[in-house]
N, C-alpha and C. Protein backbone atom coordinates (compact mmCIF):
# COMPACT_ATOMS: atom_id res chain seq x y z
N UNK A 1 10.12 36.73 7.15
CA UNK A 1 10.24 36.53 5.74
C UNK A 1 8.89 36.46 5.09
N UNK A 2 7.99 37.35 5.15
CA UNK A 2 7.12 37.14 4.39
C UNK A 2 5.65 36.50 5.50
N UNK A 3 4.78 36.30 4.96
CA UNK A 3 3.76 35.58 5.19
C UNK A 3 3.65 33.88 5.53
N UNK A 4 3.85 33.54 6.43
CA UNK A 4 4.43 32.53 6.79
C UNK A 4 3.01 31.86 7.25
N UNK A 5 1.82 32.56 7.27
CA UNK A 5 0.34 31.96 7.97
C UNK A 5 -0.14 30.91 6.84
N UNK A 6 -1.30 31.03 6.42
CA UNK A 6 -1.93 29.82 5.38
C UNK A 6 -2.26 30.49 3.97
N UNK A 7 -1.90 31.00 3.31
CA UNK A 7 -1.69 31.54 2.75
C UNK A 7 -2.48 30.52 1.66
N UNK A 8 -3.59 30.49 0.96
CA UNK A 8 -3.77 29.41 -0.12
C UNK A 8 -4.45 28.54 1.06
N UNK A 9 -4.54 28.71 1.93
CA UNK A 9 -5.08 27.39 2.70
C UNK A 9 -6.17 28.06 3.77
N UNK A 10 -7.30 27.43 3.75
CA UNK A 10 -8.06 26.21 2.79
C UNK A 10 -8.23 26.41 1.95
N UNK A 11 -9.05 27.07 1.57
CA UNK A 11 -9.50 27.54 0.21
C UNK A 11 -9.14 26.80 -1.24
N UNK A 12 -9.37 25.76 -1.03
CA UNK A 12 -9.31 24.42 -1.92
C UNK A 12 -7.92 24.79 -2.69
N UNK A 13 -6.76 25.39 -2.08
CA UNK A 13 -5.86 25.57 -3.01
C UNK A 13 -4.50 25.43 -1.95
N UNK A 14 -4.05 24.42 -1.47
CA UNK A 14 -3.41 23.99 -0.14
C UNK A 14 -1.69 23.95 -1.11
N UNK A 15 -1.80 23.81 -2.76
CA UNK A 15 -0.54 23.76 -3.01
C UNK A 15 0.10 24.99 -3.22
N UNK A 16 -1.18 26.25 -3.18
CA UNK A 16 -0.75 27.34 -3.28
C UNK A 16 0.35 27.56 -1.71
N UNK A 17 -0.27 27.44 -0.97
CA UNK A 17 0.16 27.18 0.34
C UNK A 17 2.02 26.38 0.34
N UNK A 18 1.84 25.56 -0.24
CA UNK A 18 2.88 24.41 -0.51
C UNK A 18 3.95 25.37 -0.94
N UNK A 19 3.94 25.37 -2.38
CA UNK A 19 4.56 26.30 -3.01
C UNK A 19 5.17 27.57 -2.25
N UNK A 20 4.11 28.01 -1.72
CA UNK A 20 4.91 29.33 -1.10
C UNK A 20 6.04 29.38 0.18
N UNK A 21 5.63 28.03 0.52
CA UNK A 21 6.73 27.70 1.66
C UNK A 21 8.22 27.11 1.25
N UNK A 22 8.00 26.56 0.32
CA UNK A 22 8.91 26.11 -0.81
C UNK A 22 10.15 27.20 -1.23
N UNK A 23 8.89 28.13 -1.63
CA UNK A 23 10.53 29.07 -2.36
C UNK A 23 11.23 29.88 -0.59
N UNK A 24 10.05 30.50 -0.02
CA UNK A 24 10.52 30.66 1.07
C UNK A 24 11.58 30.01 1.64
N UNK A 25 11.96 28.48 1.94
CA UNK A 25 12.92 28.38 2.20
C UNK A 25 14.23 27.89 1.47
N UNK A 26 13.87 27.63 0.16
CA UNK A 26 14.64 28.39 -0.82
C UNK A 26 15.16 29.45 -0.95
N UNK A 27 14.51 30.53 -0.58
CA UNK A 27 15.20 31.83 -0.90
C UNK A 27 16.43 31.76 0.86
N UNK A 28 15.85 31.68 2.06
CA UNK A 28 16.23 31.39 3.23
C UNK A 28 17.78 30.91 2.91
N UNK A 29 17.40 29.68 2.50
CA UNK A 29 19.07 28.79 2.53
C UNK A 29 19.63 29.47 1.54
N UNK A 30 19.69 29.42 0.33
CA UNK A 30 20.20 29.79 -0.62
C UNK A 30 20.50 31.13 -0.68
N UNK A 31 19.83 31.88 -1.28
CA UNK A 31 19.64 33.28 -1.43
C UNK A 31 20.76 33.86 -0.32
N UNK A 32 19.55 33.95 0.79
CA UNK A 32 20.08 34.59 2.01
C UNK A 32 21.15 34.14 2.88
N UNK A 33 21.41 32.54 2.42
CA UNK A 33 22.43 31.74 3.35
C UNK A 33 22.50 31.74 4.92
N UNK A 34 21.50 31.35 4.64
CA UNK A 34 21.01 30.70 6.43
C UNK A 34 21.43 29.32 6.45
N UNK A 35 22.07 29.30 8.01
CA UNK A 35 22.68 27.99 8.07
C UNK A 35 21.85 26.43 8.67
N UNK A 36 20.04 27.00 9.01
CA UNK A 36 19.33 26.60 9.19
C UNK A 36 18.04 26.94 8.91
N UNK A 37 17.16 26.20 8.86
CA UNK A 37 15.51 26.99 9.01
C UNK A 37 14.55 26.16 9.98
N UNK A 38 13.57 26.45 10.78
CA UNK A 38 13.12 25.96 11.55
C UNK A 38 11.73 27.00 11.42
N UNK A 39 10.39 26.20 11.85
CA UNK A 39 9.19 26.17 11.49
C UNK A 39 8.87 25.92 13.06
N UNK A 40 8.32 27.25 13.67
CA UNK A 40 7.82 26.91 14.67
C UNK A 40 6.48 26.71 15.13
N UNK A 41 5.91 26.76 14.16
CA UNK A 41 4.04 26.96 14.35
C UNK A 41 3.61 25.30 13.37
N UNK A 42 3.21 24.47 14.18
CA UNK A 42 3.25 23.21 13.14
C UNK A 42 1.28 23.19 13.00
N UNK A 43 0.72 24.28 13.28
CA UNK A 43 -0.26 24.72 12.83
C UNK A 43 -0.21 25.02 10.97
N UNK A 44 0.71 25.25 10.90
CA UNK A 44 1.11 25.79 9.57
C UNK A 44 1.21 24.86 8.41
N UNK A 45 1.73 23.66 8.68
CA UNK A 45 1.60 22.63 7.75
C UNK A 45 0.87 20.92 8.35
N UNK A 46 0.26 20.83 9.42
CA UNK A 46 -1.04 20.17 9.70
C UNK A 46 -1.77 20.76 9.95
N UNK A 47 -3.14 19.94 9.86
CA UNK A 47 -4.44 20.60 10.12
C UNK A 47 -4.69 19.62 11.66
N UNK A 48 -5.42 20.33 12.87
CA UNK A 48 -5.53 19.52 14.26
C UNK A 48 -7.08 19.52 14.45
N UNK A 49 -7.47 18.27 15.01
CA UNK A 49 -8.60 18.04 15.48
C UNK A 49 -8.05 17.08 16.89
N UNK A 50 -9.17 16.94 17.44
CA UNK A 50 -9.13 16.50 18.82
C UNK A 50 -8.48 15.33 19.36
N UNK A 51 -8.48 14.79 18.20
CA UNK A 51 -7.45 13.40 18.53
C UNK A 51 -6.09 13.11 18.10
N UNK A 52 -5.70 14.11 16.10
CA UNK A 52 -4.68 13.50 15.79
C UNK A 52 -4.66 14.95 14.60
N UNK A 53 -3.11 14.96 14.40
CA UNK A 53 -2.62 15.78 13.20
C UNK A 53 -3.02 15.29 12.05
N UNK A 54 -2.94 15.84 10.78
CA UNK A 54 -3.30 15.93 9.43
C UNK A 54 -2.21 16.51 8.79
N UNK A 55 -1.22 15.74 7.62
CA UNK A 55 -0.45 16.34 7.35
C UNK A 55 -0.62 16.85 6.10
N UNK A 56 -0.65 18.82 6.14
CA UNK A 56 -1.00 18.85 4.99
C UNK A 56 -0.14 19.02 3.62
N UNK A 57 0.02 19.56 2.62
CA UNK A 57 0.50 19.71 1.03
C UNK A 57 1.89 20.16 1.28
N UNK A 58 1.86 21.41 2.55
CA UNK A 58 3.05 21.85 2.98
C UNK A 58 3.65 21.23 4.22
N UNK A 59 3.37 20.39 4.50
CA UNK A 59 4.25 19.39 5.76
C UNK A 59 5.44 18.87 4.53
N UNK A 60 4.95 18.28 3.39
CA UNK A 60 5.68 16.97 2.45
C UNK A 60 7.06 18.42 1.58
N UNK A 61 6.52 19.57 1.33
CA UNK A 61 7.35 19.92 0.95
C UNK A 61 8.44 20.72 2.01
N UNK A 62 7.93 20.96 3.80
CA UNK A 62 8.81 21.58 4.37
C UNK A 62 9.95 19.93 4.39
N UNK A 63 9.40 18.82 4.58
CA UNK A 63 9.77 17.27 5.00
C UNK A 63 10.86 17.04 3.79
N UNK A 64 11.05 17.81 2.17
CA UNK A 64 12.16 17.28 1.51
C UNK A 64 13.34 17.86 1.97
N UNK A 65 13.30 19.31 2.80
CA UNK A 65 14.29 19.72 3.28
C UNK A 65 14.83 19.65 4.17
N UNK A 66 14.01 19.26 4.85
CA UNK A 66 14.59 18.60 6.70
C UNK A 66 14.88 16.86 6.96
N UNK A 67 14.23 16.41 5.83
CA UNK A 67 14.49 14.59 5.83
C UNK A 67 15.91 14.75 5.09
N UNK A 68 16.12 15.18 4.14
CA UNK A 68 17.05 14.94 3.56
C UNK A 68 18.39 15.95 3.72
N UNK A 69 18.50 16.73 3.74
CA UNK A 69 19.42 17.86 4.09
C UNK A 69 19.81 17.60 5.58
N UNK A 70 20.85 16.96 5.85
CA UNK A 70 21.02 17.08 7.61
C UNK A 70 21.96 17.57 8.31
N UNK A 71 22.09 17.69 9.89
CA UNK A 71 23.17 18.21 10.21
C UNK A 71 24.66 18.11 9.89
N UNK A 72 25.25 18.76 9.40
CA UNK A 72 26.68 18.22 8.39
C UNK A 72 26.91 18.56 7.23
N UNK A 73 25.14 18.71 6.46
CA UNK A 73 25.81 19.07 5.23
C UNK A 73 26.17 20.42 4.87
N UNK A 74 27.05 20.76 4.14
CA UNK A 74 26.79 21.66 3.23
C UNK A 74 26.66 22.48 2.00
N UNK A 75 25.96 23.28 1.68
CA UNK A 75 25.68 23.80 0.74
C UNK A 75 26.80 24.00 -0.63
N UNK A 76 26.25 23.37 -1.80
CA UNK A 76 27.45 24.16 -2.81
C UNK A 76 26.22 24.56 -4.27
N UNK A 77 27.28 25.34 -4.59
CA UNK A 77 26.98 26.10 -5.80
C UNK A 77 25.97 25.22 -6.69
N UNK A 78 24.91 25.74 -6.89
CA UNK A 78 24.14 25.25 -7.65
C UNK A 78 23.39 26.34 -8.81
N UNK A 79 22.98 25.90 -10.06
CA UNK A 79 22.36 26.95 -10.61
C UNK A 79 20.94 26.17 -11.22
N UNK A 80 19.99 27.72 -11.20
CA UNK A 80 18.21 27.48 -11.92
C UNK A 80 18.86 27.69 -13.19
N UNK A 81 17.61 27.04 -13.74
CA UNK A 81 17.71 26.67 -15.12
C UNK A 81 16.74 27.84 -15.61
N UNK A 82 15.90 27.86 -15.37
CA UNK A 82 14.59 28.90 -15.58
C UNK A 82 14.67 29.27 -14.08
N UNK A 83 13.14 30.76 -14.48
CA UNK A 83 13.04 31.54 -13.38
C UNK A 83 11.99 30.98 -12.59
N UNK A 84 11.83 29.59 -12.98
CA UNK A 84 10.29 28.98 -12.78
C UNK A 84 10.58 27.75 -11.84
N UNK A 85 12.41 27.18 -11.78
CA UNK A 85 12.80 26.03 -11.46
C UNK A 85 14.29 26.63 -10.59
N UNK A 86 14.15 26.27 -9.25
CA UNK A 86 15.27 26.56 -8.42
C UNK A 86 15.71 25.74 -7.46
N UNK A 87 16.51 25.37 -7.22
CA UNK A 87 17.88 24.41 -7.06
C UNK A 87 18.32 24.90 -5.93
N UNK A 88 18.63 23.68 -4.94
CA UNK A 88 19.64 24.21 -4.36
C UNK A 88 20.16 22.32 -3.85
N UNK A 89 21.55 22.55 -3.70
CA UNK A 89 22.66 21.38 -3.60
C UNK A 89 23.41 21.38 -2.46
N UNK A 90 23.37 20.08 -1.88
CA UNK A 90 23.94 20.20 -0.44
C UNK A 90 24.84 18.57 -0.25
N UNK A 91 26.01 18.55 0.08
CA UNK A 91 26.91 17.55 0.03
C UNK A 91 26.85 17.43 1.88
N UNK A 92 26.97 15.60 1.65
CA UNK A 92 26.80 15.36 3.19
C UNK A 92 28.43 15.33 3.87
N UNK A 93 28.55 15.10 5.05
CA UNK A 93 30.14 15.39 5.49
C UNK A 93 31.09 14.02 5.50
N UNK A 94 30.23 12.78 4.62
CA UNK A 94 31.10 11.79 4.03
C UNK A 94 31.57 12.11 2.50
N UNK A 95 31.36 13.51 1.94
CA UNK A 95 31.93 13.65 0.80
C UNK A 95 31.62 13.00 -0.11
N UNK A 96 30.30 11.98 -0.37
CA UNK A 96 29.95 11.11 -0.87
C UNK A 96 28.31 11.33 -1.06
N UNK A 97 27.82 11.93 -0.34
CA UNK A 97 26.40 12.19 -0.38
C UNK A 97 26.23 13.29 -0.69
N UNK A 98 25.32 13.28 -1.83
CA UNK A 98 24.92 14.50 -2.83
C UNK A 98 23.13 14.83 -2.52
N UNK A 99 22.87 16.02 -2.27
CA UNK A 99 21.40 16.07 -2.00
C UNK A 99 20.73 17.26 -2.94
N UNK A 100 19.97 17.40 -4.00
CA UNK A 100 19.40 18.54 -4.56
C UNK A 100 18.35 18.38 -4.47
N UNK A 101 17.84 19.83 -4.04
CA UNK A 101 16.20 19.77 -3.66
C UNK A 101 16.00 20.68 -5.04
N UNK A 102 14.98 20.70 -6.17
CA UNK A 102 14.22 21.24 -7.20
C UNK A 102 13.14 21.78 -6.67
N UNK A 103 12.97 23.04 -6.91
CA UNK A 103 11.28 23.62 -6.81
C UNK A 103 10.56 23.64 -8.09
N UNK A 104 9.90 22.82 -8.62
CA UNK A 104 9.35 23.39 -10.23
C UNK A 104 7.93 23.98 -9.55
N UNK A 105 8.43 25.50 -9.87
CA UNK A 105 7.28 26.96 -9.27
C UNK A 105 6.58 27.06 -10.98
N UNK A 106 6.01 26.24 -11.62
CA UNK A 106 5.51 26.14 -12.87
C UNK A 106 4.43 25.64 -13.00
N UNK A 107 3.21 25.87 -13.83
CA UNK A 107 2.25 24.98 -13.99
C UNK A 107 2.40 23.96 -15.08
N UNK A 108 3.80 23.92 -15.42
CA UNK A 108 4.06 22.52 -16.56
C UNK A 108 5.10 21.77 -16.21
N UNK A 109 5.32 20.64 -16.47
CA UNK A 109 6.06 19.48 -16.35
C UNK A 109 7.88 19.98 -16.93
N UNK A 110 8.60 20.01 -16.33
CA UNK A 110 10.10 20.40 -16.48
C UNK A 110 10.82 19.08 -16.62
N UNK A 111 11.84 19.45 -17.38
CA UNK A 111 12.78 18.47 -17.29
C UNK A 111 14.69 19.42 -16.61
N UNK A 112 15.10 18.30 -15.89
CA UNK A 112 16.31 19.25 -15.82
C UNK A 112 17.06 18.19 -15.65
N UNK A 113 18.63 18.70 -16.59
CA UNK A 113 19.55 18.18 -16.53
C UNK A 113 20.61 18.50 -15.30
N UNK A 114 21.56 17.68 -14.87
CA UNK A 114 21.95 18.10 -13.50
C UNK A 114 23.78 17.39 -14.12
N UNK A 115 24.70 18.19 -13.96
CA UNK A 115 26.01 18.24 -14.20
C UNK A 115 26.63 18.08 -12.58
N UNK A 116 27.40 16.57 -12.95
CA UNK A 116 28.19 16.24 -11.70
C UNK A 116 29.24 16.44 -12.04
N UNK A 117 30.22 17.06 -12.83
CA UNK A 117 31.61 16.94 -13.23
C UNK A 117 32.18 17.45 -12.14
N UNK A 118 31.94 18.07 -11.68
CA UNK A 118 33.07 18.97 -10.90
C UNK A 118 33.05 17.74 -9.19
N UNK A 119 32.30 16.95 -9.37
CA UNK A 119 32.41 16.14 -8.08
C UNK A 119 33.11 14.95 -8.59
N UNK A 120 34.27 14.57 -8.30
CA UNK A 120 35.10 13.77 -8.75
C UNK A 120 34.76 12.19 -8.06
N UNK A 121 34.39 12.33 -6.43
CA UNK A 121 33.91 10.55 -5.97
C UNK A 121 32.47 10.07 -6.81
N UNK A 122 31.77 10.72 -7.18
CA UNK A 122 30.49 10.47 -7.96
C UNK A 122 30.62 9.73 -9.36
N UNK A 123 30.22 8.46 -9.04
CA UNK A 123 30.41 7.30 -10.29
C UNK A 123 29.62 8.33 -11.70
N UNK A 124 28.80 8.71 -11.23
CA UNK A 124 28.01 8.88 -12.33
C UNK A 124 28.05 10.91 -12.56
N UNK A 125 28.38 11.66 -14.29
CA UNK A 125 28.65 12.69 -14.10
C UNK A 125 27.37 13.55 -14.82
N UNK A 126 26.51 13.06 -15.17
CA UNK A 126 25.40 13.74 -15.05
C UNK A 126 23.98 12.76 -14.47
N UNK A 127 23.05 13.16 -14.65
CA UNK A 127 21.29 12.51 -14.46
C UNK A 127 20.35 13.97 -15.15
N UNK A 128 19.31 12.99 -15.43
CA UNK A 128 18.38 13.88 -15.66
C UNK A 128 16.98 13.69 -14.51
N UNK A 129 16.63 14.34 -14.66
CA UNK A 129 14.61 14.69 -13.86
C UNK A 129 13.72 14.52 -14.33
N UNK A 130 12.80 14.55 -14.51
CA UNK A 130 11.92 15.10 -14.62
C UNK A 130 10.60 15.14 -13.69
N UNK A 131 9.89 16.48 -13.36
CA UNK A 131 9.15 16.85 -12.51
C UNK A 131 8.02 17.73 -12.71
């Protein structure tokens, strides 16, 4: 899928790096509907020296999708708001746990509104963001 090396990194621009791994597996789950993603080069988002890892810009953003998204859940219909902000929504297998990961691929501050109606156990039927 693309350029998966350091892309933005070093070169004092490590969120370029971030970012690009971001939509990548965005496009992965979503898009393409993969029922997993896995990162096998952890060269890729730490930096190694002789004693200990470094976690870099893109460890924290591969870490919102693998901490939180877990075995069980799955995916439902979600929609971007802009072409700049992309979504994707994943329900855990107690029917009760709601997970949306946001990419704001923007250099300005977004706000997004998020519609729970259609999930009926969810006390609450919207929230807002901002990011």
């Amino acid at each position: 899928m693309g350029d998966w090396a350091n892309a933005g990194y070093p070169n004092n621009n490590p969120w370029k790096q971030a970012m690009g791994y971001a939509t990548k597996i965005h496009e992965g789950l979503k898009v393409l509907k993969a029922n997993a993603w896995v990162l096998w080069e952890p060269g890729f988002i730490f930096d190694a020296n002789m004693f200990y890892l470094t976690p870099r810009k893109a460890y924290w953003v591969v870490a919102h999708y693998s901490r939180h998204i877990r075995p069980g859940y799955q995916q439902v219909d979600s929609q971007d708001s802009t072409d700049k902000c992309k979504t994707s929504a994943w329900i855990g297998p107690d029917e009760k746990t709601l997970v949306i990961v946001t990419i704001n691929d923007s250099q300005a501050d977004l706000s997004m509104d998020y519609d729970f109606s259609s999930f009926k156990r969810f006390e609450h039927s919207r929230a807002k963001a901002h990011f």
